[in-house]
N, C-alpha and C. Protein backbone atom coordinates (compact mmCIF):
# COMPACT_ATOMS: atom_id res chain seq x y z
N UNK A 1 10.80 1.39 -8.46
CA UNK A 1 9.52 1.24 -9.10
C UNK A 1 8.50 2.12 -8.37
N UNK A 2 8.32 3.49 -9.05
CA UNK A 2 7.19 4.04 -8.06
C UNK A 2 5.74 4.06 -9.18
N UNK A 3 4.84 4.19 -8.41
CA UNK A 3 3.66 4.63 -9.32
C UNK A 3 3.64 6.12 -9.73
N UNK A 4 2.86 6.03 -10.65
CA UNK A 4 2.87 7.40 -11.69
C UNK A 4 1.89 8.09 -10.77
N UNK A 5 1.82 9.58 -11.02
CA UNK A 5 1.34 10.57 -9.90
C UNK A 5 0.01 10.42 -10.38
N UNK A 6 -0.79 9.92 -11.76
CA UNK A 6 -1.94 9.87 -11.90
C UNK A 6 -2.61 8.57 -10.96
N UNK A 7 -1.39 7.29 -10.54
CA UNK A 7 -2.55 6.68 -9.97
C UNK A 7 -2.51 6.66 -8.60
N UNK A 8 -1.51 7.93 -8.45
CA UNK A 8 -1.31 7.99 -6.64
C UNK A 8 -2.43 8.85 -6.44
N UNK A 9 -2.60 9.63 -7.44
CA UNK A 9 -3.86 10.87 -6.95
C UNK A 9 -5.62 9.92 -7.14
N UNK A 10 -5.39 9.29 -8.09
CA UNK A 10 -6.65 8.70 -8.15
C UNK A 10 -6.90 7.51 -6.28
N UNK A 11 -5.89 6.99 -6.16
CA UNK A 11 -5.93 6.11 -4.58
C UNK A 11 -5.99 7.11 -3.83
N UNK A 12 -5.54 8.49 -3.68
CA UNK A 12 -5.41 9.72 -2.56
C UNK A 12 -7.47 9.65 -3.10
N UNK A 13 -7.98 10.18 -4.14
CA UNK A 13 -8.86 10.45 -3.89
C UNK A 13 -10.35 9.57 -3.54
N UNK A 14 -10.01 8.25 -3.78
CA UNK A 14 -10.97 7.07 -3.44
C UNK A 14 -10.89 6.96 -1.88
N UNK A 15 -9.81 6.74 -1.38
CA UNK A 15 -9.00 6.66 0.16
C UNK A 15 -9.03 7.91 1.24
N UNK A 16 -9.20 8.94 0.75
CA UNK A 16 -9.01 9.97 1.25
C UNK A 16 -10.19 10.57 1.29
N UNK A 17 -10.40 11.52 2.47
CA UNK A 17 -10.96 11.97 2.60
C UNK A 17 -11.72 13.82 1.81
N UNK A 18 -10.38 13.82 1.39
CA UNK A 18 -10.04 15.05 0.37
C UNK A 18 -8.93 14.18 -0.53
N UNK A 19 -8.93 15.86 -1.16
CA UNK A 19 -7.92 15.60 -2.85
C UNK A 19 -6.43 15.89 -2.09
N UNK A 20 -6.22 16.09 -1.15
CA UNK A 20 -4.89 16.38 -0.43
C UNK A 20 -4.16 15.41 1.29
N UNK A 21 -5.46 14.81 1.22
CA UNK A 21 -5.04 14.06 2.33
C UNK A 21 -4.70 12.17 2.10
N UNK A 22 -2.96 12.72 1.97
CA UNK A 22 -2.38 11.66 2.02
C UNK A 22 -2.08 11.22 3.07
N UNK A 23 -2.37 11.69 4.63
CA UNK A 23 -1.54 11.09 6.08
C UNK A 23 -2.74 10.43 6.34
N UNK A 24 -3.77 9.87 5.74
CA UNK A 24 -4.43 9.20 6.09
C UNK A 24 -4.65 7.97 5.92
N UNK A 25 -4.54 7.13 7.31
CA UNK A 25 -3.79 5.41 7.23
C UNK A 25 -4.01 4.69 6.05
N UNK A 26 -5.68 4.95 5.68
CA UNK A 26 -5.89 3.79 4.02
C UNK A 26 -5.44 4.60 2.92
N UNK A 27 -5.11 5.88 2.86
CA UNK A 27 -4.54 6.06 1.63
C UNK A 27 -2.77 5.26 1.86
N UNK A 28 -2.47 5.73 2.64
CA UNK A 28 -0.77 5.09 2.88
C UNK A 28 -0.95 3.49 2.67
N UNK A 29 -2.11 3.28 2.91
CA UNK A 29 -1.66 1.63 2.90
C UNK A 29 -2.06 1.31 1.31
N UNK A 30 -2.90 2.10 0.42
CA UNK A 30 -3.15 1.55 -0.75
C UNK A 30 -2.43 2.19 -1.91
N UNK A 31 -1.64 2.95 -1.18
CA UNK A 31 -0.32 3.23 -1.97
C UNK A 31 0.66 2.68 -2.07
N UNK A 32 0.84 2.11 -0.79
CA UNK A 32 1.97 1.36 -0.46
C UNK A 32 1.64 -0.56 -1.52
N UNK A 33 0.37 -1.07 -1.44
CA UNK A 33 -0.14 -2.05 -1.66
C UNK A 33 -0.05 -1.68 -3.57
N UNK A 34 -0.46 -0.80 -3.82
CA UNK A 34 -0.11 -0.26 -5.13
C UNK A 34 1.38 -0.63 -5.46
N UNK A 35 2.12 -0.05 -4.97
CA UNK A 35 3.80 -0.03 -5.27
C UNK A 35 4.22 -1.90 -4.99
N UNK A 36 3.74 -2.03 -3.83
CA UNK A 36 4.20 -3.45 -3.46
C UNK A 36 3.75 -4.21 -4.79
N UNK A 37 2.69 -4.23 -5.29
CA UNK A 37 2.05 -4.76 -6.50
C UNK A 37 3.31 -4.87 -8.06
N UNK A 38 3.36 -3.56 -8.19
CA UNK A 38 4.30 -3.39 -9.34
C UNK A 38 6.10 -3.86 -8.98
N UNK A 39 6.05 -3.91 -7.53
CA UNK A 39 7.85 -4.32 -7.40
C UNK A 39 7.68 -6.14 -7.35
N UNK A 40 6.24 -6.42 -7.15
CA UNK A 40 6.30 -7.45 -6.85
C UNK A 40 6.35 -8.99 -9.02
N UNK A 41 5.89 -7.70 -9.75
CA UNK A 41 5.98 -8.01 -10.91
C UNK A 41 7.46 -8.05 -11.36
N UNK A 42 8.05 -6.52 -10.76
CA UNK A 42 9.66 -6.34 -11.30
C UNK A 42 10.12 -7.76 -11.01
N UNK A 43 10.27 -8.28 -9.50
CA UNK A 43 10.95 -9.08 -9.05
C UNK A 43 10.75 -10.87 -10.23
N UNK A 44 9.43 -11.22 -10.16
CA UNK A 44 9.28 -12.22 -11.34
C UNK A 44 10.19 -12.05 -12.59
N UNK A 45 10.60 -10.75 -13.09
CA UNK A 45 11.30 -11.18 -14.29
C UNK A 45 12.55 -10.62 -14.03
N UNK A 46 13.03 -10.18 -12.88
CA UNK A 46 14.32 -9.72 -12.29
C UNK A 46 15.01 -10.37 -11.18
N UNK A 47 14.52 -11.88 -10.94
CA UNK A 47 14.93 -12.20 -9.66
C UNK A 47 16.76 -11.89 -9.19
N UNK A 48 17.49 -11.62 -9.93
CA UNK A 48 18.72 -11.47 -8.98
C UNK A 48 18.72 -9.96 -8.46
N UNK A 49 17.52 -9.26 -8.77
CA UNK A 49 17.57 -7.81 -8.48
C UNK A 49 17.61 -7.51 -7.07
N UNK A 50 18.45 -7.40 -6.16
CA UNK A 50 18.51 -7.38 -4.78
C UNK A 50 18.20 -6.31 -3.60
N UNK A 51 18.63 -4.99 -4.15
CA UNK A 51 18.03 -3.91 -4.01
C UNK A 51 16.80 -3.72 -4.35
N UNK A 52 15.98 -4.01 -5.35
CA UNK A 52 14.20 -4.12 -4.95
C UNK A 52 14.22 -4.95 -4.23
N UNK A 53 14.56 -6.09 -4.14
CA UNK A 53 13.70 -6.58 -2.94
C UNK A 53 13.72 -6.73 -1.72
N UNK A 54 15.01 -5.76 -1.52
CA UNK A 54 14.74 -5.17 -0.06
C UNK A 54 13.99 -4.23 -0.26
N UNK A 55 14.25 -3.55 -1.21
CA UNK A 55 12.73 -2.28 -0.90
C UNK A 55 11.35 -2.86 -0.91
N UNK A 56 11.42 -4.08 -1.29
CA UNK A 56 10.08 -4.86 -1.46
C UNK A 56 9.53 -5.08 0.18
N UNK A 57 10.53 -5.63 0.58
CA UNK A 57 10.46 -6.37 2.21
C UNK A 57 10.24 -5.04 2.88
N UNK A 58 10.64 -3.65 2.94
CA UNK A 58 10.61 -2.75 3.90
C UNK A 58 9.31 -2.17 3.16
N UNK A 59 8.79 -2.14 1.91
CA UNK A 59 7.14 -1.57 1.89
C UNK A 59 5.85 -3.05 2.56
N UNK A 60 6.63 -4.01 2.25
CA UNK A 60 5.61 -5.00 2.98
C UNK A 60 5.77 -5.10 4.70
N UNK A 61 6.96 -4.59 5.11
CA UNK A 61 7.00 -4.08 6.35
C UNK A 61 6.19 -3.00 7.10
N UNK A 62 6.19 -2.51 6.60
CA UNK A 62 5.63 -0.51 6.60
C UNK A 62 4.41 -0.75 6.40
N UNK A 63 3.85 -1.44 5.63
CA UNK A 63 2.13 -1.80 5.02
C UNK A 63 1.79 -2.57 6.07
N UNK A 64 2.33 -3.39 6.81
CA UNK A 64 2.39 -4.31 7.97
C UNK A 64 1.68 -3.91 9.52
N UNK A 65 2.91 -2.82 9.35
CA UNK A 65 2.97 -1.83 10.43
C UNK A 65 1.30 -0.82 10.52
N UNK A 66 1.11 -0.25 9.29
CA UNK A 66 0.17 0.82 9.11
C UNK A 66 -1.05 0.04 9.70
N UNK A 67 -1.11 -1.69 9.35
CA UNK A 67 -2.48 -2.63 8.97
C UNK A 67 -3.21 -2.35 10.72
N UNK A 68 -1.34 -2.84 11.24
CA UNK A 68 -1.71 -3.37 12.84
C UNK A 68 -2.28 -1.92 13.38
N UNK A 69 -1.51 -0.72 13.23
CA UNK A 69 -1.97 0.26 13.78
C UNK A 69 -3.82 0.58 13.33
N UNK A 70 -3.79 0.30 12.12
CA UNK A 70 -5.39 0.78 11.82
C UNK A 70 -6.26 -0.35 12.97
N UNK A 71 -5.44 -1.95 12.78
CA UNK A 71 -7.09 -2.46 13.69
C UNK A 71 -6.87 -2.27 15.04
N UNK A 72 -6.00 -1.57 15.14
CA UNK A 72 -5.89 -1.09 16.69
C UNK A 72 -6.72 0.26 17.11
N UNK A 73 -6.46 1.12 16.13
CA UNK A 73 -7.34 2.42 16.32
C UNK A 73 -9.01 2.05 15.68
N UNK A 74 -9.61 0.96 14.75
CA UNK A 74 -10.28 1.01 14.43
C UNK A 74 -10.66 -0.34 13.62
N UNK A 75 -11.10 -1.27 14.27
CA UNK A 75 -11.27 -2.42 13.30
C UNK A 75 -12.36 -2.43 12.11
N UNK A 76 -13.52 -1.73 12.48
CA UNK A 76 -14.38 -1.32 11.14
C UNK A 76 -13.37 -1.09 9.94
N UNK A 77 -12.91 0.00 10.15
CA UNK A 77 -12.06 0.32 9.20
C UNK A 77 -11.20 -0.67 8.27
N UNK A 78 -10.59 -1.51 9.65
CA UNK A 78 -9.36 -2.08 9.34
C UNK A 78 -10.01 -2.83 7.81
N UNK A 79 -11.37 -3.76 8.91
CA UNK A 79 -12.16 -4.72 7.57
C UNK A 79 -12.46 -4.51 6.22
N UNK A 80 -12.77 -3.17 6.22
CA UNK A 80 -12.87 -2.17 4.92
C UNK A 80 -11.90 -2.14 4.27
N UNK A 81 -10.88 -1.94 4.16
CA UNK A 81 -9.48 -1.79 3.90
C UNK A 81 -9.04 -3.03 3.24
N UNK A 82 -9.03 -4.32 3.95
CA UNK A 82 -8.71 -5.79 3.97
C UNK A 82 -9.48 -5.76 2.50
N UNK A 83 -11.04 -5.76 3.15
CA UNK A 83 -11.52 -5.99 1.99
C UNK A 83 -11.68 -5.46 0.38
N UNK A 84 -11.80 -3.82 0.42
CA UNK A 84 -11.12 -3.46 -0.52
C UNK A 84 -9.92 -3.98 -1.66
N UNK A 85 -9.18 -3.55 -0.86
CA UNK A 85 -7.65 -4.06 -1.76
C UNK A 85 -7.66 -5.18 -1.29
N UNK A 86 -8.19 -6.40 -1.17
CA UNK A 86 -8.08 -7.51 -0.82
C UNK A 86 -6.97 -8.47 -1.02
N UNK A 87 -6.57 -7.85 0.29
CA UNK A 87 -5.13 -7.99 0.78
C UNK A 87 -5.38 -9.97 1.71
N UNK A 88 -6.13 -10.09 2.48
CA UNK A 88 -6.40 -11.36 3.52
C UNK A 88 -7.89 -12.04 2.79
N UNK A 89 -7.98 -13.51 3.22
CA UNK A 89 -8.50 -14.28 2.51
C UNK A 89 -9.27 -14.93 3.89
């Protein structure tokens, strides 16, 4: 389940700092939060599908990973982010 390149470019360009900078931590994470979103629909009407949902568990891993590194380099940020895609409650 990937997203279509129109709504990866539209998150590259809200997230990003430019129209080309994808290595940047909140675009990766609201891409990733994007995709997690749509595998997380597959799985509701596919539950014996087993292969997504390990790919499910290793993008909620990886999104995990990116979160801790951002409030480590930057908790302003991190909050921004949280709150945005309002990911924590």
């Amino acid at each position: 389940m990937a997203i279509t390149k129109e709504k990866k470019q539209e998150l590259i360009k809200k997230y990003g700092s430019s129209e080309k900078d994808t290595g940047k931590t909140e675009v990766q994470i609201a891409i990733l939060t994007s995709e997690i979103l749509e595998l997380t629909e597959h799985m509701k009407i596919n539950k014996k599908d087993k292969h997504s949902k390990l790919g499910l568990y290793k993008k909620v891993s990886q999104r995990a990973s990116l979160l801790k590194y951002l409030k480590k380099e930057s908790n302003e940020r991190y909050l921004i982010i949280l709150k945005e895609l309002n990911l924590r409650k």
